[in-house]
PDB file of N, CA and C in Angstrom:
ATOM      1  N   UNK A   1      31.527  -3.638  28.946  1.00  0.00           N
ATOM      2  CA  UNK A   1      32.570  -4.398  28.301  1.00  0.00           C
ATOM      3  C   UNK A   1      33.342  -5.136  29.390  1.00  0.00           C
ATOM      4  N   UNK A   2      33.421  -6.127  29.216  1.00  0.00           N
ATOM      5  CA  UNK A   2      34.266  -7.248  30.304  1.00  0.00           C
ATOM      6  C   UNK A   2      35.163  -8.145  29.375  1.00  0.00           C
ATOM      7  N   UNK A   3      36.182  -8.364  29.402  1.00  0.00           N
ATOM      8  CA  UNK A   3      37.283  -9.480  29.354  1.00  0.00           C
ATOM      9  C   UNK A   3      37.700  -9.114  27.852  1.00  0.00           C
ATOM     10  N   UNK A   4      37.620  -7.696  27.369  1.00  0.00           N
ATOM     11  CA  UNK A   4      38.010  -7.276  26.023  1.00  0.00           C
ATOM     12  C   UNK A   4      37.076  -7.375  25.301  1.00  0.00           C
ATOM     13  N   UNK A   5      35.264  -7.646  25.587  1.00  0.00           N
ATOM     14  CA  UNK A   5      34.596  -8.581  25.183  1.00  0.00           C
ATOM     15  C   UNK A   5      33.418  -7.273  24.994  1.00  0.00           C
ATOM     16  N   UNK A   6      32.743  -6.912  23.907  1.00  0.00           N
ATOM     17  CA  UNK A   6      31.443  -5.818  23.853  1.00  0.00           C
ATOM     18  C   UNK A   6      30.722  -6.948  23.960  1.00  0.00           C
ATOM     19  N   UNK A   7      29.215  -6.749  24.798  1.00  0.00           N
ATOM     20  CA  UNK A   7      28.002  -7.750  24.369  1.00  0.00           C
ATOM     21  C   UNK A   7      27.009  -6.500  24.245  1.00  0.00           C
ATOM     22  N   UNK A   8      26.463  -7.240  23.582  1.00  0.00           N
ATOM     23  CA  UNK A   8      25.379  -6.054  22.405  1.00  0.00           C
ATOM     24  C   UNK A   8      23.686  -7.116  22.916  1.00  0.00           C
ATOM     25  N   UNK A   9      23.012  -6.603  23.597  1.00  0.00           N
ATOM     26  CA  UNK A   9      21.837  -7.046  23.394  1.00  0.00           C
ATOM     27  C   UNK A   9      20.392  -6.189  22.601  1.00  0.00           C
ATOM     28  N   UNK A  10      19.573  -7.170  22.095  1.00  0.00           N
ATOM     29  CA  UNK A  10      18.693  -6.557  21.280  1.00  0.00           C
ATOM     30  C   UNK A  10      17.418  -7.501  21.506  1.00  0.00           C
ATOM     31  N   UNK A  11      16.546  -6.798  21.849  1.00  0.00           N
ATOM     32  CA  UNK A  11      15.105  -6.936  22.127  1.00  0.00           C
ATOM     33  C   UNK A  11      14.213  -7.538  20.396  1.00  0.00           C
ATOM     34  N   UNK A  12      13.934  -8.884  20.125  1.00  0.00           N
ATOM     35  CA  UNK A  12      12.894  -8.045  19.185  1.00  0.00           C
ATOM     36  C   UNK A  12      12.166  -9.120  19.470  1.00  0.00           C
ATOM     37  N   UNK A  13      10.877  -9.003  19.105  1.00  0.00           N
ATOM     38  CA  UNK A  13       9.751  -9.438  19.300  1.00  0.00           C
ATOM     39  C   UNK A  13       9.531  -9.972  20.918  1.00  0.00           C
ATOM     40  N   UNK A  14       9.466  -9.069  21.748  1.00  0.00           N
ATOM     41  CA  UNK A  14      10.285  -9.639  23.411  1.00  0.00           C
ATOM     42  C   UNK A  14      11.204 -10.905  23.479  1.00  0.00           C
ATOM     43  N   UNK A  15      11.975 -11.186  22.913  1.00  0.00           N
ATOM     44  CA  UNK A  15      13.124 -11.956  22.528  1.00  0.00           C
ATOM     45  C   UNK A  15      14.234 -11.685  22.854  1.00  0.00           C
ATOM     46  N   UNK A  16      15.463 -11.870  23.240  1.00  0.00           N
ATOM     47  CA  UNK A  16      16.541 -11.131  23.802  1.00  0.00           C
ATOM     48  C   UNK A  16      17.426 -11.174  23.348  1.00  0.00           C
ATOM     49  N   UNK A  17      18.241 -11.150  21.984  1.00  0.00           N
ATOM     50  CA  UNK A  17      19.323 -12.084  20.885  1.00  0.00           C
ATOM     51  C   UNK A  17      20.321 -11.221  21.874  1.00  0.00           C
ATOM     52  N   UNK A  18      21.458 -12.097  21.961  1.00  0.00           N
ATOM     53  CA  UNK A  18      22.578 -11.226  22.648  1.00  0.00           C
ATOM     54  C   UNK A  18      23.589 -11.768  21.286  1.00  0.00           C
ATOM     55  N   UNK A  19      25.051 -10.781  21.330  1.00  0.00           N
ATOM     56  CA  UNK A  19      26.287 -11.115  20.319  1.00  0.00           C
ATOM     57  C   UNK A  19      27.283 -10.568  21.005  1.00  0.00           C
ATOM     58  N   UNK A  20      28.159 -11.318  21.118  1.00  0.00           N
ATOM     59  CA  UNK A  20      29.409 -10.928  21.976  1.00  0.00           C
ATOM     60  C   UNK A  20      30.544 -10.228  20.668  1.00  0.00           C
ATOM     61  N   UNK A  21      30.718  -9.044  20.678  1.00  0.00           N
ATOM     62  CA  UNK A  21      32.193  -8.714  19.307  1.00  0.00           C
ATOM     63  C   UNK A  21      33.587  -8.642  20.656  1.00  0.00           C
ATOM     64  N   UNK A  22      34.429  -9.464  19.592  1.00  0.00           N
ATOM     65  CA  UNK A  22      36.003 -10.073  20.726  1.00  0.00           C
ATOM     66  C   UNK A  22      36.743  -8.530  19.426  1.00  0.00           C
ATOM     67  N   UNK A  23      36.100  -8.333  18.643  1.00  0.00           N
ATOM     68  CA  UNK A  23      37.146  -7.422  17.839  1.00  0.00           C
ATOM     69  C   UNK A  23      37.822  -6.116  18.150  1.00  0.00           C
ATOM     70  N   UNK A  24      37.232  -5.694  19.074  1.00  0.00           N
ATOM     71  CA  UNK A  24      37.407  -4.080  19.652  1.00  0.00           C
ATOM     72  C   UNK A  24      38.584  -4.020  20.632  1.00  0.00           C
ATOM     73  N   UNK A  25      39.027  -5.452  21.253  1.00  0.00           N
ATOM     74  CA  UNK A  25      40.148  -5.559  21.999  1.00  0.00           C
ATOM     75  C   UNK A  25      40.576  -4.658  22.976  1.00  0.00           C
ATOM     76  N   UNK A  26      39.610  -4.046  23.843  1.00  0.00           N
ATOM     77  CA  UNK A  26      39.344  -3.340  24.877  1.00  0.00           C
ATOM     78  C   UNK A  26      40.022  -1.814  24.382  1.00  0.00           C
ATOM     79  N   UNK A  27      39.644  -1.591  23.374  1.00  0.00           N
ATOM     80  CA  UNK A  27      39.968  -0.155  23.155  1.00  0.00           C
ATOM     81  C   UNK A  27      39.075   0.479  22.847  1.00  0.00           C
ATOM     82  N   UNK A  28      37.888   0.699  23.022  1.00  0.00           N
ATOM     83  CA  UNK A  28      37.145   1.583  22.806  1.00  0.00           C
ATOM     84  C   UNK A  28      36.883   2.982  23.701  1.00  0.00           C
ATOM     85  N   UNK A  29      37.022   4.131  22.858  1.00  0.00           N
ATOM     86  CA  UNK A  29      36.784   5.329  23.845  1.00  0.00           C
ATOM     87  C   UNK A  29      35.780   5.713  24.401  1.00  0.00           C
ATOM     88  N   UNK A  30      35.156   6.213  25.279  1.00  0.00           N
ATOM     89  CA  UNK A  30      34.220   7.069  25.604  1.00  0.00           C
ATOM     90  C   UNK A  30      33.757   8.233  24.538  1.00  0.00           C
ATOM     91  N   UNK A  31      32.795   8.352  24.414  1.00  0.00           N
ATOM     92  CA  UNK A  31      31.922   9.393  23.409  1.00  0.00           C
ATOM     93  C   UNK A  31      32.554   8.652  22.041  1.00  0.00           C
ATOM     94  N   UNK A  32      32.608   7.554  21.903  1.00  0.00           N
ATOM     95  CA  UNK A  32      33.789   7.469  20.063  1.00  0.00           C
ATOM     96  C   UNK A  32      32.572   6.942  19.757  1.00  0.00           C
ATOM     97  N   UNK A  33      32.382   6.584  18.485  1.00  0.00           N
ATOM     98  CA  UNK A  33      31.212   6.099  17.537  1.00  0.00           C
ATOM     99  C   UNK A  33      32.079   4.776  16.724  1.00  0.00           C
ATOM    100  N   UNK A  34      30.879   3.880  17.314  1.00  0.00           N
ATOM    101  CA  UNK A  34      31.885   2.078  16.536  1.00  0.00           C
ATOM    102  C   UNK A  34      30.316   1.760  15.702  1.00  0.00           C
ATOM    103  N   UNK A  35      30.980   1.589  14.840  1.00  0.00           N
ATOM    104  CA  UNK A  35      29.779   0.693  13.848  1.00  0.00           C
ATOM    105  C   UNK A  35      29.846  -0.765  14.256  1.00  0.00           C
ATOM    106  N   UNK A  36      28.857  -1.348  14.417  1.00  0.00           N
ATOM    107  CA  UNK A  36      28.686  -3.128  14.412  1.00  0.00           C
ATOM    108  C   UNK A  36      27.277  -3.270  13.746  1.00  0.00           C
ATOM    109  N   UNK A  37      27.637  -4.657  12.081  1.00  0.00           N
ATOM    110  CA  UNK A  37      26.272  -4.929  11.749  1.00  0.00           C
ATOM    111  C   UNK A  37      25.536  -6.329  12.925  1.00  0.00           C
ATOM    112  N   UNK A  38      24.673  -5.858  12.636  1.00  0.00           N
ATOM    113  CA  UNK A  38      23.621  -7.553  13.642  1.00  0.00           C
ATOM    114  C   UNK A  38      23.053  -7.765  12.524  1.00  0.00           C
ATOM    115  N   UNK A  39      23.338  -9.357  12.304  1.00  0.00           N
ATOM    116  CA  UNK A  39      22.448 -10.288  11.514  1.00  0.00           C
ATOM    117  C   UNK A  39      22.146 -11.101  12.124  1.00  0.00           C
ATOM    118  N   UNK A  40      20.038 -10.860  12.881  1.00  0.00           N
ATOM    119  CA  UNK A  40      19.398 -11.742  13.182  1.00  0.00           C
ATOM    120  C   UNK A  40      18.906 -12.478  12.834  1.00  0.00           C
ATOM    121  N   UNK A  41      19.055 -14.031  12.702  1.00  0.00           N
ATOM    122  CA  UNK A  41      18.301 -15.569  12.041  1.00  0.00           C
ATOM    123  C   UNK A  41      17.563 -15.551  13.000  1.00  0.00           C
ATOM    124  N   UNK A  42      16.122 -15.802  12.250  1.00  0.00           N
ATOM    125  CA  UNK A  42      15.423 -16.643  13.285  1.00  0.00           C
ATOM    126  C   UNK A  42      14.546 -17.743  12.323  1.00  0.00           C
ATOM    127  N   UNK A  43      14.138 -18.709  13.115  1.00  0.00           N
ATOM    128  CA  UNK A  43      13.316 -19.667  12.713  1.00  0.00           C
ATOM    129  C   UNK A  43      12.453 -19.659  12.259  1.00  0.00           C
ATOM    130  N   UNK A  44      11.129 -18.806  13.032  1.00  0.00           N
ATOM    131  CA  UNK A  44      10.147 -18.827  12.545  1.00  0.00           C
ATOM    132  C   UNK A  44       9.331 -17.152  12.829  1.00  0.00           C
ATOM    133  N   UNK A  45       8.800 -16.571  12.168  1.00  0.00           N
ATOM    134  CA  UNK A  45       8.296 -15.483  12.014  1.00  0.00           C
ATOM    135  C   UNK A  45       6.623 -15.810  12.250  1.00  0.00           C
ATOM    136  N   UNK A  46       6.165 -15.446  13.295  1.00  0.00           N
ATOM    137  CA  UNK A  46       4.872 -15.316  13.901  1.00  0.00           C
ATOM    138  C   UNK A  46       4.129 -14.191  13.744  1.00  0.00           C
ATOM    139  N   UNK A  47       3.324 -13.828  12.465  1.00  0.00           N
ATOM    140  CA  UNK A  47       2.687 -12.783  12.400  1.00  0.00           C
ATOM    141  C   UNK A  47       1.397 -12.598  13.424  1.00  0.00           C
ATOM    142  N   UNK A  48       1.223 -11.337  14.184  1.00  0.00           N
ATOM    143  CA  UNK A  48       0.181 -10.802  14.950  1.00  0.00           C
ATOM    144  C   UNK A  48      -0.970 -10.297  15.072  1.00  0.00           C
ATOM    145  N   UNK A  49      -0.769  -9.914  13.630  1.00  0.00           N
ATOM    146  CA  UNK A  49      -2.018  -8.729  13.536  1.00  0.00           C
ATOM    147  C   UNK A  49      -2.007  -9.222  11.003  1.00  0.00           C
ATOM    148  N   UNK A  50      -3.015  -9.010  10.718  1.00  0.00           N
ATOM    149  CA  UNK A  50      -3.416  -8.744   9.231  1.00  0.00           C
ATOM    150  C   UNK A  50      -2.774  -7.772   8.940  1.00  0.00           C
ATOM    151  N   UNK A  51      -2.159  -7.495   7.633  1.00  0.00           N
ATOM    152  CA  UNK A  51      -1.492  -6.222   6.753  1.00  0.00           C
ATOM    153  C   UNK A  51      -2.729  -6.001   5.783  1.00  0.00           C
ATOM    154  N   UNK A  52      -3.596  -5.114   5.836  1.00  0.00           N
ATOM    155  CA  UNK A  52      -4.034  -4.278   4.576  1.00  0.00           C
ATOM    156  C   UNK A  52      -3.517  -3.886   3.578  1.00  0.00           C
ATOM    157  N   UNK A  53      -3.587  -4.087   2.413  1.00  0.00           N
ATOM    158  CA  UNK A  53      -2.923  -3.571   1.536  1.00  0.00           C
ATOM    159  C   UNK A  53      -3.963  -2.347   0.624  1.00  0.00           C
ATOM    160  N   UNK A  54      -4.253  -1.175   0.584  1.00  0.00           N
ATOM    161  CA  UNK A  54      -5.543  -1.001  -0.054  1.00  0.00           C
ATOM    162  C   UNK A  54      -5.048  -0.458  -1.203  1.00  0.00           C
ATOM    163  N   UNK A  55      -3.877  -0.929  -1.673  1.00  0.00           N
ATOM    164  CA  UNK A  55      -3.208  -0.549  -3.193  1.00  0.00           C
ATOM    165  C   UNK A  55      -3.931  -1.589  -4.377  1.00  0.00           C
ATOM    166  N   UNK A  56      -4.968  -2.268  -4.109  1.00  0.00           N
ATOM    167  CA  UNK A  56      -5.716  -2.892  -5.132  1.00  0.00           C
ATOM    168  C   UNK A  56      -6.924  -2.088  -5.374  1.00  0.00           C
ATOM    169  N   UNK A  57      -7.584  -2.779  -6.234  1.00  0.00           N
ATOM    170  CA  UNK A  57      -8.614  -2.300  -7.419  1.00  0.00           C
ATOM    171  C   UNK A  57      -9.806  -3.166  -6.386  1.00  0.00           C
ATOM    172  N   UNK A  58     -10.637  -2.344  -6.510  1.00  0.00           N
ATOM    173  CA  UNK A  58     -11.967  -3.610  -6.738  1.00  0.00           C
ATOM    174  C   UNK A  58     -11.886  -5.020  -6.799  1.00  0.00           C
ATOM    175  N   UNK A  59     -11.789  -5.185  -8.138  1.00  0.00           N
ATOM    176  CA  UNK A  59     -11.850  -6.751  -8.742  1.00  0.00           C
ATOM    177  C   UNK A  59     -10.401  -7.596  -8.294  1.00  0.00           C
ATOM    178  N   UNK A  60      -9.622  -7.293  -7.307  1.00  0.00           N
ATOM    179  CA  UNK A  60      -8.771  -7.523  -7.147  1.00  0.00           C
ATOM    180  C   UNK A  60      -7.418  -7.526  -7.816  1.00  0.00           C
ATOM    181  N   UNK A  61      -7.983  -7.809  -9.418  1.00  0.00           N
ATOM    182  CA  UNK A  61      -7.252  -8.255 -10.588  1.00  0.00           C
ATOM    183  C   UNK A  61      -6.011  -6.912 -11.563  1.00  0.00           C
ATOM    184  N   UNK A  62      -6.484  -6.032 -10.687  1.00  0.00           N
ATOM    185  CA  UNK A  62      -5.298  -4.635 -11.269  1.00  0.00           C
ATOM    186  C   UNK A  62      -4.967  -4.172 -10.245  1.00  0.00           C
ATOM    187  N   UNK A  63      -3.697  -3.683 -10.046  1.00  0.00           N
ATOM    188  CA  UNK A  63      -3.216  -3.273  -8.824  1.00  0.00           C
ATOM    189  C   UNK A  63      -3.143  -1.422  -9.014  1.00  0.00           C
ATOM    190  N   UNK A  64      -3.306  -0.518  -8.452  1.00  0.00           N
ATOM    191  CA  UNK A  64      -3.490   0.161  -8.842  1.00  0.00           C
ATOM    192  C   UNK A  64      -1.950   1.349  -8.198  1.00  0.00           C
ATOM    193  N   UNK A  65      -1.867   1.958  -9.141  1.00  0.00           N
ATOM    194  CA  UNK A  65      -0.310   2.316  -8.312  1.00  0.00           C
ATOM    195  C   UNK A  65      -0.002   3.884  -7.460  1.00  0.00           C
ATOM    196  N   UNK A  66      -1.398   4.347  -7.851  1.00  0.00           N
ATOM    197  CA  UNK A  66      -1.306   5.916  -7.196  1.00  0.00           C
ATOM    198  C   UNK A  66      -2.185   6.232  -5.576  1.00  0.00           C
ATOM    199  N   UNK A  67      -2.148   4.690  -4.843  1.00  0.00           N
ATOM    200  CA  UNK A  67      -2.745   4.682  -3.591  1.00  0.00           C
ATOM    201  C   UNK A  67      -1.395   4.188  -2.856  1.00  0.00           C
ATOM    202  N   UNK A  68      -0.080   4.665  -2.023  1.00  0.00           N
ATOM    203  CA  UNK A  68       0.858   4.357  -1.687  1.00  0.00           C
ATOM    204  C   UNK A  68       0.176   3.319  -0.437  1.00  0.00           C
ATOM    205  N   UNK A  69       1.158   2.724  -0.048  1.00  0.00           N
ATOM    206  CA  UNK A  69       0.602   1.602   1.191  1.00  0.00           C
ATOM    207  C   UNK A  69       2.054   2.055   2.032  1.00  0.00           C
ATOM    208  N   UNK A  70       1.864   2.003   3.545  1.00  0.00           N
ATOM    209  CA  UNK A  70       2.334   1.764   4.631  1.00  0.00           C
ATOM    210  C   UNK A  70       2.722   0.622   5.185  1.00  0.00           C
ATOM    211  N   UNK A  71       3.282  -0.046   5.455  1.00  0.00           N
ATOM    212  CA  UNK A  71       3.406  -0.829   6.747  1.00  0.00           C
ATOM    213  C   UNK A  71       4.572  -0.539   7.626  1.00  0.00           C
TER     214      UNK A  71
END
């Protein structure tokens, strides 16, 4: 914390979003617990890899509901 100032950085997709919160006004304790939400925008979403879904049927055409899916 510098100049009353938290900066919060967050990694995602090796990306580095930083957010400065001015709200805490240099009072924060040691060991205390502060909630802050992050709402990351981004532009464009670059998928990496295919999602399987194997919650379908055969014929594609019925979905079937007692095979749960992961991602």
């Amino acid at each position: 914390m510098t100049d009353n100032k938290l900066t919060i950085s967050v990694t995602v997709d090796g990306e580095v979003r930083t957010v400065t919160v001015t709200a805490f006004g240099g009072t924060l304790n040691a060991g205390g617990y502060y909630h802050v939400t992050l709402t990351i925008n981004d532009v464009q979403i670059v998928p990496s890899a295919n999602v399987t879904d194997n919650g379908y049927a055969a014929d594609n055409t019925t979905i079937q509901n007692n095979t749960p899916s992961v991602v």
